[in-house]
Protein backbone atom coordinates (compact mmCIF):
# COMPACT_ATOMS: atom_id res chain seq x y z
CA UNK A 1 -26.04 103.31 -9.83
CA UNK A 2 -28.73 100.69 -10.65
CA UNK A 3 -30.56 100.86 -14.00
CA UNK A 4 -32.42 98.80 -16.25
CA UNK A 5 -31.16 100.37 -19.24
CA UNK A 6 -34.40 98.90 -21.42
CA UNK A 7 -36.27 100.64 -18.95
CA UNK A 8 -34.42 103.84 -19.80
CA UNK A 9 -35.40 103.27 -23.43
CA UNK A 10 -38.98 102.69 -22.81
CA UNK A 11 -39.12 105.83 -20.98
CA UNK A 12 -37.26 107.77 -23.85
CA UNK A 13 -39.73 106.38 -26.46
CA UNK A 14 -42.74 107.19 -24.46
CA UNK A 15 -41.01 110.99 -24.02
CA UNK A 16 -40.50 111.59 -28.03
CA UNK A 17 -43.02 109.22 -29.51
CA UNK A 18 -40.52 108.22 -31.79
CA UNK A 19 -38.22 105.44 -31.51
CA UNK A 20 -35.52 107.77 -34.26
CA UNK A 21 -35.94 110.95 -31.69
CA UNK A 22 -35.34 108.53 -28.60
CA UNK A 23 -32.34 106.94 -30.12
CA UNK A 24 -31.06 110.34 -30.52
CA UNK A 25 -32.19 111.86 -26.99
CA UNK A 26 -30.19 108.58 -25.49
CA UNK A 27 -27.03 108.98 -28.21
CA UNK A 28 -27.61 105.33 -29.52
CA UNK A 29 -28.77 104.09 -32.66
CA UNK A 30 -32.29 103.43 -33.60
CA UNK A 31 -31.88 99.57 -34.38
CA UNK A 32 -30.59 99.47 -30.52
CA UNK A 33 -33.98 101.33 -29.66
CA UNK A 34 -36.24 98.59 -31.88
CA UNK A 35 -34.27 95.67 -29.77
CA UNK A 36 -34.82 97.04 -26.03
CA UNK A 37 -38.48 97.45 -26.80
CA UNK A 38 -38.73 94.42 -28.50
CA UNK A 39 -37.35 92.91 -25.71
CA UNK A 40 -39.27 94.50 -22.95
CA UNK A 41 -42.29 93.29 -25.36
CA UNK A 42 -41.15 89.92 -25.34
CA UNK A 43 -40.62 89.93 -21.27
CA UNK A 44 -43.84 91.59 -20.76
CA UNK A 45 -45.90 89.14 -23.19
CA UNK A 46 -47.75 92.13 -24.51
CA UNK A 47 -46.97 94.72 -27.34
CA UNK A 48 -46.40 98.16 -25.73
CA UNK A 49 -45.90 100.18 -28.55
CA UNK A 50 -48.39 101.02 -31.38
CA UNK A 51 -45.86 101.41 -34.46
CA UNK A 52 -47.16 104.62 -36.57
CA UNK A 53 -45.73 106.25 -39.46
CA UNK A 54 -42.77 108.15 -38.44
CA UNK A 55 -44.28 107.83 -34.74
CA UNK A 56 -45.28 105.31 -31.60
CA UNK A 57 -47.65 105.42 -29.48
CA UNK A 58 -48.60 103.57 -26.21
CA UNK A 59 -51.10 100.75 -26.35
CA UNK A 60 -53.15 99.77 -23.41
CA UNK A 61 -51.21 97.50 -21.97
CA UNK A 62 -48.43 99.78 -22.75
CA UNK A 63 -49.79 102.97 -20.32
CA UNK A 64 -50.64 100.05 -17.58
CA UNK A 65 -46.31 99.01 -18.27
CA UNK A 66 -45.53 102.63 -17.99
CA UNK A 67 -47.19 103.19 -14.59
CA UNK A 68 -44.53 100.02 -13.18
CA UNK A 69 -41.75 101.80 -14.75
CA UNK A 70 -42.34 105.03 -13.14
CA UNK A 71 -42.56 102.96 -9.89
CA UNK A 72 -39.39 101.53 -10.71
CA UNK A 73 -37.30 104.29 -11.71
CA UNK A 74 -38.17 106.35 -8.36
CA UNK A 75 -36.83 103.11 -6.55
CA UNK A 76 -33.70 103.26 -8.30
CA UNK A 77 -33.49 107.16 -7.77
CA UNK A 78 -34.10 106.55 -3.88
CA UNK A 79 -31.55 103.64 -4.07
CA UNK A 80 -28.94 106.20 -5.61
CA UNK A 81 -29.60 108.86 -3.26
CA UNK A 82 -29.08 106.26 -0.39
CA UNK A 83 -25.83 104.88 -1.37
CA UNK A 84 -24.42 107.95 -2.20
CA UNK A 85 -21.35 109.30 -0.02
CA UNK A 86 -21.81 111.68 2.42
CA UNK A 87 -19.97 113.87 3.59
CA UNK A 88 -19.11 113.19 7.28
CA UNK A 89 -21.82 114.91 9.63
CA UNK A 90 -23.26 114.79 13.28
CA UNK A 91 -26.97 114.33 13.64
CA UNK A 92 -28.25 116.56 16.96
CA UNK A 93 -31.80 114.21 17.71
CA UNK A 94 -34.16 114.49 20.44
CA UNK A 95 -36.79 112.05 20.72
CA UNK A 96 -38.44 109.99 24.01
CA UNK A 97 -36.44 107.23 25.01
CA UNK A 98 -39.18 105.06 24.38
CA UNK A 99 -39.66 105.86 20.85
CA UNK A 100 -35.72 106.44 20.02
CA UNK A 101 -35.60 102.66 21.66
CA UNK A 102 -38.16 100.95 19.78
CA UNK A 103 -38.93 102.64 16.50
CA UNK A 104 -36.25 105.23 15.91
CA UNK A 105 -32.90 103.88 17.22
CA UNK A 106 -32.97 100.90 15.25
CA UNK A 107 -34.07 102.32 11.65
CA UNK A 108 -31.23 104.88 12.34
CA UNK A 109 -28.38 102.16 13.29
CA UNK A 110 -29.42 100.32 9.75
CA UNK A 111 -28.97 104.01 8.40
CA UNK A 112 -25.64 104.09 9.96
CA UNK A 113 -24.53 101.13 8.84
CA UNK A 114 -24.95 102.22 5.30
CA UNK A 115 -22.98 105.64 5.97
CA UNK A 116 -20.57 105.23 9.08
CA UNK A 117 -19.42 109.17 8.80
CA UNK A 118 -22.36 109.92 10.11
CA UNK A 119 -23.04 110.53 13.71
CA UNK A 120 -26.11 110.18 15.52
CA UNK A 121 -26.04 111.98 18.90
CA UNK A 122 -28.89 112.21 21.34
CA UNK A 123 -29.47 115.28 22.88
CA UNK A 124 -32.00 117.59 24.82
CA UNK A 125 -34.78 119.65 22.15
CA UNK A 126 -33.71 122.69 22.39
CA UNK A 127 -29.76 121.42 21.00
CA UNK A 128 -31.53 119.67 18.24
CA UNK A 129 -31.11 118.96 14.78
CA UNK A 130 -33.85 116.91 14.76
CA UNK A 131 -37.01 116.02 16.69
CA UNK A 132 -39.22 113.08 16.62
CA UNK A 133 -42.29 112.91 18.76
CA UNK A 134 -45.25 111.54 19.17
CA UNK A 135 -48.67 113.65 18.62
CA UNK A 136 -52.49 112.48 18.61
CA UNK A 137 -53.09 111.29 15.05
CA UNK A 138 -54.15 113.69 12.62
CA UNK A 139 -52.81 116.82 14.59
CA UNK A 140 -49.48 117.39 12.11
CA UNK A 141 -50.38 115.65 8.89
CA UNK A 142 -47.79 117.59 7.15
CA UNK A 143 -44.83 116.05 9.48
CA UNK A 144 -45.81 112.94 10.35
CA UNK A 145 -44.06 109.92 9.09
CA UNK A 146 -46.18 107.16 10.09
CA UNK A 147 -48.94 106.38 12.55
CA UNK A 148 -48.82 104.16 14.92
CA UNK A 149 -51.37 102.20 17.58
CA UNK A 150 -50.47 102.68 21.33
CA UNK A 151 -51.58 99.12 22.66
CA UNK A 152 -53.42 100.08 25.93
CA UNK A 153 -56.82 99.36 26.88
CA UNK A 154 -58.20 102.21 24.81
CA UNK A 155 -56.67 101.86 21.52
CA UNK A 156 -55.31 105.41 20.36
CA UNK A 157 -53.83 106.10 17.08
CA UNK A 158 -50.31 108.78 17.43
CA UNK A 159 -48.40 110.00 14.49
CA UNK A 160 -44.68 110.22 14.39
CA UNK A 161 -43.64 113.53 13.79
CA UNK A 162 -40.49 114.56 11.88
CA UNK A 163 -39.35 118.08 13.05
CA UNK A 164 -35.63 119.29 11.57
CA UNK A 165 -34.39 122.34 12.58
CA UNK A 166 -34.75 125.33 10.43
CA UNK A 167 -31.22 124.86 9.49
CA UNK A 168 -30.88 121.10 9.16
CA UNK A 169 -34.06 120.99 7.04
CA UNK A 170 -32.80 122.22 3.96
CA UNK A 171 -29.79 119.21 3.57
CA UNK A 172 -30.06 116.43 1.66
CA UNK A 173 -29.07 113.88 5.05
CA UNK A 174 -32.28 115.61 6.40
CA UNK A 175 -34.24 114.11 3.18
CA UNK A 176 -33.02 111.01 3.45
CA UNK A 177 -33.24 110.30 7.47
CA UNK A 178 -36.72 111.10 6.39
CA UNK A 179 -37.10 108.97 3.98
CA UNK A 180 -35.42 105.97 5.81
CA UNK A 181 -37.20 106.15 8.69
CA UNK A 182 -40.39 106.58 6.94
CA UNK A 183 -39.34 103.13 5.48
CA UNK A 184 -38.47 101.59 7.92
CA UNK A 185 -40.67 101.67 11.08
């Protein structure tokens, strides 16, 4: 969907170490290569490429660009998996009415926004799709999606815990609930 296609080329170069063999990998021509890096070069006020016979390498500053880029291109990966049609689907959830109120509810209505098909329904845990509770921090590292602070007068740390069905885990909407509401409380 969203690409910064010198960013592609970059990533290409750094793959081969060759600007010929990226130009090839990409189906463009190696001039078109020299020009993207020279340009990312020129944006990034720093030389990113050490130019070897017959091959490249990365400079310093180069490996330090790469690490950005890597950032960047799982960003625009998340950003096509998110805007990506779904197919229509109803979403069994269980969660307290406190947390579905205050944390859950409204990361899930921006979800909705962004894909009206589907259908969050609330429902008891043993109907569920998906459950989110609340456990003392540290208990379920491996399902938690965030921690939170309880403000009473003894301060206690809770993780929210993402728990799909057996069934539900394995679909992509389950990833990317996940991954949304891990954003976005």
């Amino acid at each position: 969907m969203l690409e910064d296609f010198r960013l592609k080329v970059f990533m290409a170069a750094v793959q081969e170490r060759s600007f010929t063999k990226a130009a090839s990998a990409l189906g463009i021509t190696q001039p078109s290569v020299s020009q993207n890096i020279a340009d990312l070069e020129k944006m990034a006020g720093r030389k990113l490429f050490d130019r070897l016979r017959g091959s490249v390498e990365l400079t310093a500053e180069g490996e330090v660009f790469k690490v950005y880029v890597d950032k960047l291109q799982e960003i625009y990966s998340q950003m096509d998996d998110m805007f990506a049609k779904l197919p229509p689907a109803t979403v069994r959830l269980s969660a307290s009415e406190e947390l579905y109120t205050y944390l859950i509810g409204p990361a899930l209505e921006a979800f909705v926004r962004v894909h009206p098909d589907i259908v969050i329904e609330r429902c008891l845990f043993d109907d569920a799709d998906l459950v989110i509770a609340l456990a003392p921090s540290g208990m379920h590292p491996e399902d938690a999606l965030a921690t939170i602070r309880m403000s009473t007068s003894k301060p206690t740390d809770f993780d929210v815990l993402y728990q799909p069905s057996q069934k539900f885990a394995c679909t992509r909407l389950c990833r990317l609930i996940a991954r949304f509401i891990k954003d976005n409380i």
